[in-house]
PDB file of N, CA and C in Angstrom:
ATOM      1  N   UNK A   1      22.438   2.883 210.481  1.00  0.00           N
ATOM      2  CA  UNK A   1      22.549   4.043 209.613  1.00  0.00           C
ATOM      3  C   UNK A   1      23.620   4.992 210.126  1.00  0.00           C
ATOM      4  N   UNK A   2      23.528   4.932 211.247  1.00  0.00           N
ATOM      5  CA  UNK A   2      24.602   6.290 212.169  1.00  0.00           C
ATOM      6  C   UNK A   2      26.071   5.695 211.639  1.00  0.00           C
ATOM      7  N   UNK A   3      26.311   4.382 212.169  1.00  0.00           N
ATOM      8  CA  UNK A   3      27.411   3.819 212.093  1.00  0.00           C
ATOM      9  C   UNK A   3      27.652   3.808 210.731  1.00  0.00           C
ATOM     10  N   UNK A   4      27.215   3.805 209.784  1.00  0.00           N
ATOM     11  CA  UNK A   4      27.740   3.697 208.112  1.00  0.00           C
ATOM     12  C   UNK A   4      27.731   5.459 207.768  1.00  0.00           C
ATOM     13  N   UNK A   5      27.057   6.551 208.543  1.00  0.00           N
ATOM     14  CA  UNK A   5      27.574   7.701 207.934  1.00  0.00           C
ATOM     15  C   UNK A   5      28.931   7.915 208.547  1.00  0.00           C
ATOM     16  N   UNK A   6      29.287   7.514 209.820  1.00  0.00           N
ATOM     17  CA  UNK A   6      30.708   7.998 210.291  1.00  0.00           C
ATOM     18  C   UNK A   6      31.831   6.776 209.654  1.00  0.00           C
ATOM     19  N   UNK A   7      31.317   5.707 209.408  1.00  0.00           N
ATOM     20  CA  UNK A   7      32.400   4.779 208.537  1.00  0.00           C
ATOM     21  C   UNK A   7      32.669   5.790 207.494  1.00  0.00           C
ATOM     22  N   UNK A   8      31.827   5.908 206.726  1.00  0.00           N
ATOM     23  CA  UNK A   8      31.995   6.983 205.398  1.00  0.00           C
ATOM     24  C   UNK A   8      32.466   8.328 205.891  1.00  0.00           C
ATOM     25  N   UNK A   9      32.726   8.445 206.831  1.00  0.00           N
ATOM     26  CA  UNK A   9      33.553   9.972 207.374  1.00  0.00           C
ATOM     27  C   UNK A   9      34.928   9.506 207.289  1.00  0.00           C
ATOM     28  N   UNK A  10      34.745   8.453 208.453  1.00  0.00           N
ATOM     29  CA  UNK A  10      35.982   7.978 208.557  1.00  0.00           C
ATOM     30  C   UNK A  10      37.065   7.708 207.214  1.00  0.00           C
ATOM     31  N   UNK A  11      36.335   7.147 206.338  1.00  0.00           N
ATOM     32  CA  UNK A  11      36.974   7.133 205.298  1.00  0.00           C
ATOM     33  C   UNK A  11      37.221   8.418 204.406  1.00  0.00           C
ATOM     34  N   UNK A  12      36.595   9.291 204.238  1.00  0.00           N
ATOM     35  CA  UNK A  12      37.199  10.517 204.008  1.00  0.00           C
ATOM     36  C   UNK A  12      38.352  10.782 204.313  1.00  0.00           C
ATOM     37  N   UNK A  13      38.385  11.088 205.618  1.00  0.00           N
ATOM     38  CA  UNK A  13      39.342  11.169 206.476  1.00  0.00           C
ATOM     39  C   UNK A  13      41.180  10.286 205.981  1.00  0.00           C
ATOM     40  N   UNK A  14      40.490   9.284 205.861  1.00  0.00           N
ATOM     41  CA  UNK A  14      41.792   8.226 205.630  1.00  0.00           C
ATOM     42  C   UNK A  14      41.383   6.922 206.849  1.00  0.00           C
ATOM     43  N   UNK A  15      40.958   6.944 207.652  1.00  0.00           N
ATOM     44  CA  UNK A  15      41.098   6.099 208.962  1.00  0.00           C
ATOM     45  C   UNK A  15      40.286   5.232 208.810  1.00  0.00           C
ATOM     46  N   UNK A  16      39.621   4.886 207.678  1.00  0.00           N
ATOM     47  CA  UNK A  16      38.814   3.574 207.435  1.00  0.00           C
ATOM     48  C   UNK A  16      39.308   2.447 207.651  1.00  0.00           C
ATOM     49  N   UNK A  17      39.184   1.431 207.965  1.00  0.00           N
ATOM     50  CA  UNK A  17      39.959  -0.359 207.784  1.00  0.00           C
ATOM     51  C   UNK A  17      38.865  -0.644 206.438  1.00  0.00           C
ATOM     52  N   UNK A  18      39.573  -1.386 205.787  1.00  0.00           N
ATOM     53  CA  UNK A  18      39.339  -2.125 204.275  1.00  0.00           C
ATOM     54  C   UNK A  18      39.961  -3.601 204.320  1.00  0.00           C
ATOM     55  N   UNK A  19      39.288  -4.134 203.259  1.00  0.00           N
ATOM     56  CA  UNK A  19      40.130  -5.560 203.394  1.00  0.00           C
ATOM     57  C   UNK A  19      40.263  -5.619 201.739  1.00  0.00           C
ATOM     58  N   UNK A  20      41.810  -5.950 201.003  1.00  0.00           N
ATOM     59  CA  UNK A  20      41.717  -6.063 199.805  1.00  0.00           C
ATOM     60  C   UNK A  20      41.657  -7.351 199.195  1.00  0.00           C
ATOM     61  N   UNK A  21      40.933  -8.196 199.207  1.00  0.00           N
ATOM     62  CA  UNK A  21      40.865  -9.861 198.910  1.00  0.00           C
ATOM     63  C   UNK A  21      41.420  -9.934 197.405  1.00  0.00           C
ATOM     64  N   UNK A  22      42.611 -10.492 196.960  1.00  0.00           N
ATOM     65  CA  UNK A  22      42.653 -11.215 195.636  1.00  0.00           C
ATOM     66  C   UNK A  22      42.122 -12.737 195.477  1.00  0.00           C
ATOM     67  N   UNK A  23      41.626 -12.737 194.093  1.00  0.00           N
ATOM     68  CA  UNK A  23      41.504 -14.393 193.869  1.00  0.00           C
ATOM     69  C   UNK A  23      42.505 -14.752 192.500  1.00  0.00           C
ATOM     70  N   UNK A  24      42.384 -15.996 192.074  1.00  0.00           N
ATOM     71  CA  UNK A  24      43.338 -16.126 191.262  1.00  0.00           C
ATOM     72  C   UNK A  24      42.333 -16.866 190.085  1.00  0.00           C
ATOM     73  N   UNK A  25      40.915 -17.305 190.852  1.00  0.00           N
ATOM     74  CA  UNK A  25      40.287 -18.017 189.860  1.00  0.00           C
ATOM     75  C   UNK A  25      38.628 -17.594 190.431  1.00  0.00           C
ATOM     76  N   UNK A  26      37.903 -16.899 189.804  1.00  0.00           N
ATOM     77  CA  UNK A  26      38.591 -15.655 188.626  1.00  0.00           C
ATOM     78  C   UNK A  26      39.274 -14.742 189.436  1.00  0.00           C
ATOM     79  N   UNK A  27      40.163 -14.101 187.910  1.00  0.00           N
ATOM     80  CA  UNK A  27      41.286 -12.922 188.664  1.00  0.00           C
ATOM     81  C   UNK A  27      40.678 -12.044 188.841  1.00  0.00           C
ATOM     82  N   UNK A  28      40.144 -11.754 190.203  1.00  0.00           N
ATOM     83  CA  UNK A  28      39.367 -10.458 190.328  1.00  0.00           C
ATOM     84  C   UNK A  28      40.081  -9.967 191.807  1.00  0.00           C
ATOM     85  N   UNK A  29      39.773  -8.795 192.187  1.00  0.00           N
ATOM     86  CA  UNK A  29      40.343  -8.243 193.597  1.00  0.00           C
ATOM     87  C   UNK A  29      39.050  -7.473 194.093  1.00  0.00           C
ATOM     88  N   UNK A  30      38.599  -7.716 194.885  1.00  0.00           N
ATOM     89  CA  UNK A  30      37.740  -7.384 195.813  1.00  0.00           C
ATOM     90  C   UNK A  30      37.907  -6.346 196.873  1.00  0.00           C
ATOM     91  N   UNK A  31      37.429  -5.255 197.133  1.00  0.00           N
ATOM     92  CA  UNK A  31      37.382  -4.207 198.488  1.00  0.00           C
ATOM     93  C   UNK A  31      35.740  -4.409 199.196  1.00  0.00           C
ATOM     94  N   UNK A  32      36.754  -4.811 200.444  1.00  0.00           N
ATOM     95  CA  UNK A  32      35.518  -4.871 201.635  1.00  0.00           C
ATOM     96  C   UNK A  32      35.727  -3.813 202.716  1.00  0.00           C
ATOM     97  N   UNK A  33      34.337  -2.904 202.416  1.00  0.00           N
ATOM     98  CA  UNK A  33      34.560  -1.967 203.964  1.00  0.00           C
ATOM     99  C   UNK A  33      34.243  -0.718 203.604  1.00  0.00           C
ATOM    100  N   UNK A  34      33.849   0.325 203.782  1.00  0.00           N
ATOM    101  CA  UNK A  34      34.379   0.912 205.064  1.00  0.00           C
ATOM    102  C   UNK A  34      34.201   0.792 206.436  1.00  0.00           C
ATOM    103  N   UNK A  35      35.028   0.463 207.234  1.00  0.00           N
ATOM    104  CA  UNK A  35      34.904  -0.301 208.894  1.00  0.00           C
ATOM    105  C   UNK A  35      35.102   0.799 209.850  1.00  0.00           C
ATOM    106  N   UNK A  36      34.663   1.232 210.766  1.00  0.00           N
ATOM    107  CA  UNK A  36      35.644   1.989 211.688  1.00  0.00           C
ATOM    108  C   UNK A  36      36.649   1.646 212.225  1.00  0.00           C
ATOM    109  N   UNK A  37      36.446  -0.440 212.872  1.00  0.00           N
ATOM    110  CA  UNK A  37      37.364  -0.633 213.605  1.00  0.00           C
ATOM    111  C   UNK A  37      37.821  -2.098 212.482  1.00  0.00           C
ATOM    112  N   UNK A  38      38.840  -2.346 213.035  1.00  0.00           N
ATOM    113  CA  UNK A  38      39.221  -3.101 212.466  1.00  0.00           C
ATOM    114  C   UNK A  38      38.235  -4.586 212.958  1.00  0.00           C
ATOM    115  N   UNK A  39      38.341  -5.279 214.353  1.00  0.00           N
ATOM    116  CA  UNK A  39      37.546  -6.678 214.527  1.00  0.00           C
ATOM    117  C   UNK A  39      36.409  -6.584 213.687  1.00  0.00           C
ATOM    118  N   UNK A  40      35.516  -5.157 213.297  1.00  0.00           N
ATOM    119  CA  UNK A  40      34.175  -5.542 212.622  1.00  0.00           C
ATOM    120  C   UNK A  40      34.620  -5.790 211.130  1.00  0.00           C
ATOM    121  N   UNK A  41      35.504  -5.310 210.846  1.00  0.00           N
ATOM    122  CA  UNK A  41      35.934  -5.554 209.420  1.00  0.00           C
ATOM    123  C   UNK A  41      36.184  -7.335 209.441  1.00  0.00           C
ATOM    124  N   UNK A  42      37.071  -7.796 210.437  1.00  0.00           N
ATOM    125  CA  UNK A  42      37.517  -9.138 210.317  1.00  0.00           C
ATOM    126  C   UNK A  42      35.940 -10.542 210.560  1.00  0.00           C
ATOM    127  N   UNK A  43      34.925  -9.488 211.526  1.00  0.00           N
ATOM    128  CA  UNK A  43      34.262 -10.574 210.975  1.00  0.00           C
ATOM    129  C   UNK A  43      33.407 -10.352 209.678  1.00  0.00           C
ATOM    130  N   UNK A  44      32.999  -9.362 208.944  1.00  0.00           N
ATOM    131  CA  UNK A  44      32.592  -9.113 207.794  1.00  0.00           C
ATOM    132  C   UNK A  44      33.230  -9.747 206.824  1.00  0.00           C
ATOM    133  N   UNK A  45      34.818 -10.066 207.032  1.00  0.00           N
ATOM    134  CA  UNK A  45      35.496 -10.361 205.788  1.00  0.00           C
ATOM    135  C   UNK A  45      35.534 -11.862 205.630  1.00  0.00           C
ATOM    136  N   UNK A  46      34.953 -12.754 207.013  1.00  0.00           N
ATOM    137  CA  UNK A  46      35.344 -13.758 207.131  1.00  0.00           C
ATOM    138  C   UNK A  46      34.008 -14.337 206.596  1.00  0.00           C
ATOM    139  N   UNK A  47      32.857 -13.639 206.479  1.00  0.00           N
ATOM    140  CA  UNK A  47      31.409 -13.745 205.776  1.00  0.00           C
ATOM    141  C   UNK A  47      31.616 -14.102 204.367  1.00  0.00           C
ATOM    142  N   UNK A  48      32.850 -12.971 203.870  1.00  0.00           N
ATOM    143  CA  UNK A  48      32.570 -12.004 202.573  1.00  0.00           C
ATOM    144  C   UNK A  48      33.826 -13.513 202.233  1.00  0.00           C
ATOM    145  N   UNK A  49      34.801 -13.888 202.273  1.00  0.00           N
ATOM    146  CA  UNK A  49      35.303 -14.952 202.289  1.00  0.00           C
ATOM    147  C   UNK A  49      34.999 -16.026 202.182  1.00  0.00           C
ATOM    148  N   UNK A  50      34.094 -16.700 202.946  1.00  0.00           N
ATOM    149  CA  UNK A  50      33.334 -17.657 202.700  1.00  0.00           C
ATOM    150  C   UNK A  50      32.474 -18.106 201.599  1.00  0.00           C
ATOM    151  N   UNK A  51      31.776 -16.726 201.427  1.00  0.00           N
ATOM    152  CA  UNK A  51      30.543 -16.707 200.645  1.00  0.00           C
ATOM    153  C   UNK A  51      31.429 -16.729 198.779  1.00  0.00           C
ATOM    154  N   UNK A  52      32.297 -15.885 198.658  1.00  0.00           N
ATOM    155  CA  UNK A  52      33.851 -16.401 197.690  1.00  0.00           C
ATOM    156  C   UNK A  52      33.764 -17.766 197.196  1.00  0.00           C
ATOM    157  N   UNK A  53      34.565 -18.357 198.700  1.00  0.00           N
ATOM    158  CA  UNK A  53      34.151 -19.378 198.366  1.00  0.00           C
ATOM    159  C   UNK A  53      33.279 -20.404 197.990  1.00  0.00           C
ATOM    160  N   UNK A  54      32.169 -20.234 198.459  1.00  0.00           N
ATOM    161  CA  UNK A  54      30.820 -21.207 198.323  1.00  0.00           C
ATOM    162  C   UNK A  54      30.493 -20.331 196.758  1.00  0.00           C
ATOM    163  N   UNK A  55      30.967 -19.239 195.986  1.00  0.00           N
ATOM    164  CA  UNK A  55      30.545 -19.355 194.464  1.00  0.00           C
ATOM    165  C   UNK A  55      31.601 -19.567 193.829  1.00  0.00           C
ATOM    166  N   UNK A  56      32.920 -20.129 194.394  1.00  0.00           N
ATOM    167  CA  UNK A  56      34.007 -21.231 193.354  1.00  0.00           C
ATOM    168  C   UNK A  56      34.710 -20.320 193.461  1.00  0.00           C
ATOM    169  N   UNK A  57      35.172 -19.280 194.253  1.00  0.00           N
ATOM    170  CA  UNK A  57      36.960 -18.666 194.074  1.00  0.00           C
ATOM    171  C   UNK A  57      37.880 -19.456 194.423  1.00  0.00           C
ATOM    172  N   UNK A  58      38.837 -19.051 194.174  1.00  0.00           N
ATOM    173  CA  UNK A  58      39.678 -20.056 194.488  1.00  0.00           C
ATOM    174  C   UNK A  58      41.485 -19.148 195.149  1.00  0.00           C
ATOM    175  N   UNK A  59      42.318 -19.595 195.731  1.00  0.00           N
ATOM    176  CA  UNK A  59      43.627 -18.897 196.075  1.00  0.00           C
ATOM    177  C   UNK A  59      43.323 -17.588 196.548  1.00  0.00           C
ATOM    178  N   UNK A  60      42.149 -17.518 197.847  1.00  0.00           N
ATOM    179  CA  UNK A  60      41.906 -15.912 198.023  1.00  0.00           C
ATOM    180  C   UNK A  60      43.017 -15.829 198.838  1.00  0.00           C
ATOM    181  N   UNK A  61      43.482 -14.308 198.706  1.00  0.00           N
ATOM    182  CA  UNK A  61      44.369 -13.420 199.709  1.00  0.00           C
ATOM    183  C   UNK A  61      43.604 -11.937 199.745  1.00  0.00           C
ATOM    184  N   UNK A  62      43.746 -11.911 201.217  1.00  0.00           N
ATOM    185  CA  UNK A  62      43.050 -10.874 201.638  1.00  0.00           C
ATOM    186  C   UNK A  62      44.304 -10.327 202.596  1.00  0.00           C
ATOM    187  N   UNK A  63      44.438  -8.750 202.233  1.00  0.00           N
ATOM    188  CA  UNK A  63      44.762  -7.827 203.110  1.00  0.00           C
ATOM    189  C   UNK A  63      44.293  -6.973 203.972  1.00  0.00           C
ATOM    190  N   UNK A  64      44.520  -6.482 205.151  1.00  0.00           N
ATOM    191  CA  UNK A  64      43.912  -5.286 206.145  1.00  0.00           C
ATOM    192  C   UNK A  64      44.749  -4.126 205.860  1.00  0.00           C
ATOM    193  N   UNK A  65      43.856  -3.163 205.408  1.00  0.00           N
ATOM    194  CA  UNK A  65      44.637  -1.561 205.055  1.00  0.00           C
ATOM    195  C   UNK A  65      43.867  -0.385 206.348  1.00  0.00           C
ATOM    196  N   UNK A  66      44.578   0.125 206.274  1.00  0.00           N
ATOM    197  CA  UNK A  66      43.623   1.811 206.880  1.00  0.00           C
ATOM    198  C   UNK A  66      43.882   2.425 206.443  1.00  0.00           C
ATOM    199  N   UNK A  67      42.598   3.186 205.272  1.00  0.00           N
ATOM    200  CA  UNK A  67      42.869   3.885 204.265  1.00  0.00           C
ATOM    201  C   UNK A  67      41.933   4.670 203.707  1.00  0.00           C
ATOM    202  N   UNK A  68      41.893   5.768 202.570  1.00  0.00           N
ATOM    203  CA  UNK A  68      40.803   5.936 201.802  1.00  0.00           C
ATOM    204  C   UNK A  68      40.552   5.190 200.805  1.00  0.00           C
ATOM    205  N   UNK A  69      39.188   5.105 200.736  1.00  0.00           N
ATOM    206  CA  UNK A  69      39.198   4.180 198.829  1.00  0.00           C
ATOM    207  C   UNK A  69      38.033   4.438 198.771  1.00  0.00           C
ATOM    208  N   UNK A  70      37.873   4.581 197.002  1.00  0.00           N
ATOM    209  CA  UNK A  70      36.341   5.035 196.676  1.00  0.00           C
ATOM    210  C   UNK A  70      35.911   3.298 195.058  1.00  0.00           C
ATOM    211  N   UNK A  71      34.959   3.726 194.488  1.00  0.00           N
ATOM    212  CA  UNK A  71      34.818   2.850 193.996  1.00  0.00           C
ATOM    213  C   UNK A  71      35.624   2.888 192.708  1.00  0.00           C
ATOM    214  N   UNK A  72      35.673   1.419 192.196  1.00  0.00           N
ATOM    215  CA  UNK A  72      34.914   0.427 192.083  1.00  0.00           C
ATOM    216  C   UNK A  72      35.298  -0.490 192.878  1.00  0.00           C
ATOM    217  N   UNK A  73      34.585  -1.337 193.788  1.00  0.00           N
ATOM    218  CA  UNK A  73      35.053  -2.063 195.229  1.00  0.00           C
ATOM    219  C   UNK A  73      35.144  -3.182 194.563  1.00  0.00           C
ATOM    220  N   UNK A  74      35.107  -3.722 192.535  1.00  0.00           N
ATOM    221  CA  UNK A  74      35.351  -5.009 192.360  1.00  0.00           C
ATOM    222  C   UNK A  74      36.123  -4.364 191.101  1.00  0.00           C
ATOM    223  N   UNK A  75      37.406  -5.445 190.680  1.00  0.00           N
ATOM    224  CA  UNK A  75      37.926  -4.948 189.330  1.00  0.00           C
ATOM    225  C   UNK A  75      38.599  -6.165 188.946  1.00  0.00           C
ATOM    226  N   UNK A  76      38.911  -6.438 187.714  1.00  0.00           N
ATOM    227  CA  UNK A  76      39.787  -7.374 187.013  1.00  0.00           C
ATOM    228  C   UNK A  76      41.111  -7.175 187.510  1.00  0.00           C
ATOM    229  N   UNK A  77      41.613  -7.975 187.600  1.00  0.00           N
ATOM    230  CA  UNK A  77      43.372  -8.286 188.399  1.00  0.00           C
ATOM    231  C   UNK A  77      44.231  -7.710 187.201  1.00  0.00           C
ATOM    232  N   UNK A  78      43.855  -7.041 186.432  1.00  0.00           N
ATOM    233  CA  UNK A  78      44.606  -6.912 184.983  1.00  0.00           C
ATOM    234  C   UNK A  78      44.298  -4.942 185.320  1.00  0.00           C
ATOM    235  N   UNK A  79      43.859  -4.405 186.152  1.00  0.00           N
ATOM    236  CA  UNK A  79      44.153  -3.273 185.967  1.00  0.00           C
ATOM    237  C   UNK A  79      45.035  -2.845 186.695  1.00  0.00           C
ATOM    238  N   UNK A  80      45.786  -1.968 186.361  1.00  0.00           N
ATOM    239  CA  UNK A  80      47.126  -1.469 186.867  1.00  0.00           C
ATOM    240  C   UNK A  80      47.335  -1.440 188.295  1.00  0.00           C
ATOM    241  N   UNK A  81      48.118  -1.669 188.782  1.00  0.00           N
ATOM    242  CA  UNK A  81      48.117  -1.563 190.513  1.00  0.00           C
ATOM    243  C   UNK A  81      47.934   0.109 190.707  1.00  0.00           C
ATOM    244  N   UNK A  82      48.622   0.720 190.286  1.00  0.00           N
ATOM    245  CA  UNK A  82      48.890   2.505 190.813  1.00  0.00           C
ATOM    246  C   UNK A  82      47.137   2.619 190.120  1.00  0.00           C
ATOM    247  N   UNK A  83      46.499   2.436 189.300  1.00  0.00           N
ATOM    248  CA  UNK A  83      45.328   2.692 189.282  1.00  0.00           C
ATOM    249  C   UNK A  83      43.769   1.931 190.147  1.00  0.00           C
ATOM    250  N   UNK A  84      44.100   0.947 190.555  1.00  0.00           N
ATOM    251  CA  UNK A  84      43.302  -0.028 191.712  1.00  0.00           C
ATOM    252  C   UNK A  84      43.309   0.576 193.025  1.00  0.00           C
ATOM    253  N   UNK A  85      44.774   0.590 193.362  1.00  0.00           N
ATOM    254  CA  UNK A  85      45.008   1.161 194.609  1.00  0.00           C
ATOM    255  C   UNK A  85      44.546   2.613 194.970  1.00  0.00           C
ATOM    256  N   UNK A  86      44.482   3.571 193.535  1.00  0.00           N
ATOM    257  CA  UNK A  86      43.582   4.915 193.648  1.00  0.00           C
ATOM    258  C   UNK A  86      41.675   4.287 194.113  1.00  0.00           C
ATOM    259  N   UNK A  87      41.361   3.342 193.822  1.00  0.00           N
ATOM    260  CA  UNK A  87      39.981   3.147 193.202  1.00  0.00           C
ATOM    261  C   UNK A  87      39.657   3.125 192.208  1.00  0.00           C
ATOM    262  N   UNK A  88      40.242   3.279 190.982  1.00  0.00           N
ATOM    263  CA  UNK A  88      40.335   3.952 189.349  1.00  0.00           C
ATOM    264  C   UNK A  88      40.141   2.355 188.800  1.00  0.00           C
ATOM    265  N   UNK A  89      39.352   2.007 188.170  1.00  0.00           N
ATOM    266  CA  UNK A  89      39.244   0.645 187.250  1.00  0.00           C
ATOM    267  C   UNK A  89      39.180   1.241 186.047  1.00  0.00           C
ATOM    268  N   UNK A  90      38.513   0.060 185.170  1.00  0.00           N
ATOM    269  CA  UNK A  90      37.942   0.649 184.060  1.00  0.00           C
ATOM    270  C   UNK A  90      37.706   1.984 183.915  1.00  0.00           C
ATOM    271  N   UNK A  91      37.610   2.277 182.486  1.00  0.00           N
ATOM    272  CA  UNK A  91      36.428   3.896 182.253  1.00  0.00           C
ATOM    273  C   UNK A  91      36.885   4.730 183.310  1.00  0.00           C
ATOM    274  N   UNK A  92      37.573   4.896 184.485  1.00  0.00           N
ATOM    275  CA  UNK A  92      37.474   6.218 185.574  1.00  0.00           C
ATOM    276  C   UNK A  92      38.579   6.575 184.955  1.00  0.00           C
TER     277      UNK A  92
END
């Protein structure tokens, strides 16, 4: 609990690690995190990756950011980059 209120500080802040996973089948983009450090992010993502895979994604790419981001942590690959990269999907 301690550690997920200061992740969520941290991310206020800006100093969160995130991981931005694209797939290509389905086109969806994925946000994993808020992390404090980066290694806990890498093994979370390598969970969150897997598990992708074992329900049929396919061509994932995943990035490491340190950043703020709020939701929606899942969106269609069809919404605007300058609006994804805010957090802004659909409806926001």
């Amino acid at each position: 609990m301690f550690q997920r209120t200061i992740a969520c500080v941290a991310n206020t802040l800006g100093l969160a690690w995130w991981a931005k996973v694209r797939s290509e089948d389905p086109q969806l983009v994925y946000w994993v995190g808020p992390f404090l450090r980066r290694r806990r992010l890498e093994r979370h993502l390598l969970l969150f990756l897997r598990d992708l895979q074992l329900e049929g994604a396919q061509d994932l790419v995943a990035e490491r950011l340190r950043r703020r981001r709020s939701e929606p942590l899942t969106y269609p690959a069809s919404v605007p980059r300058d609006q994804a990269d805010r957090g802004m999907g659909p409806g926001r």
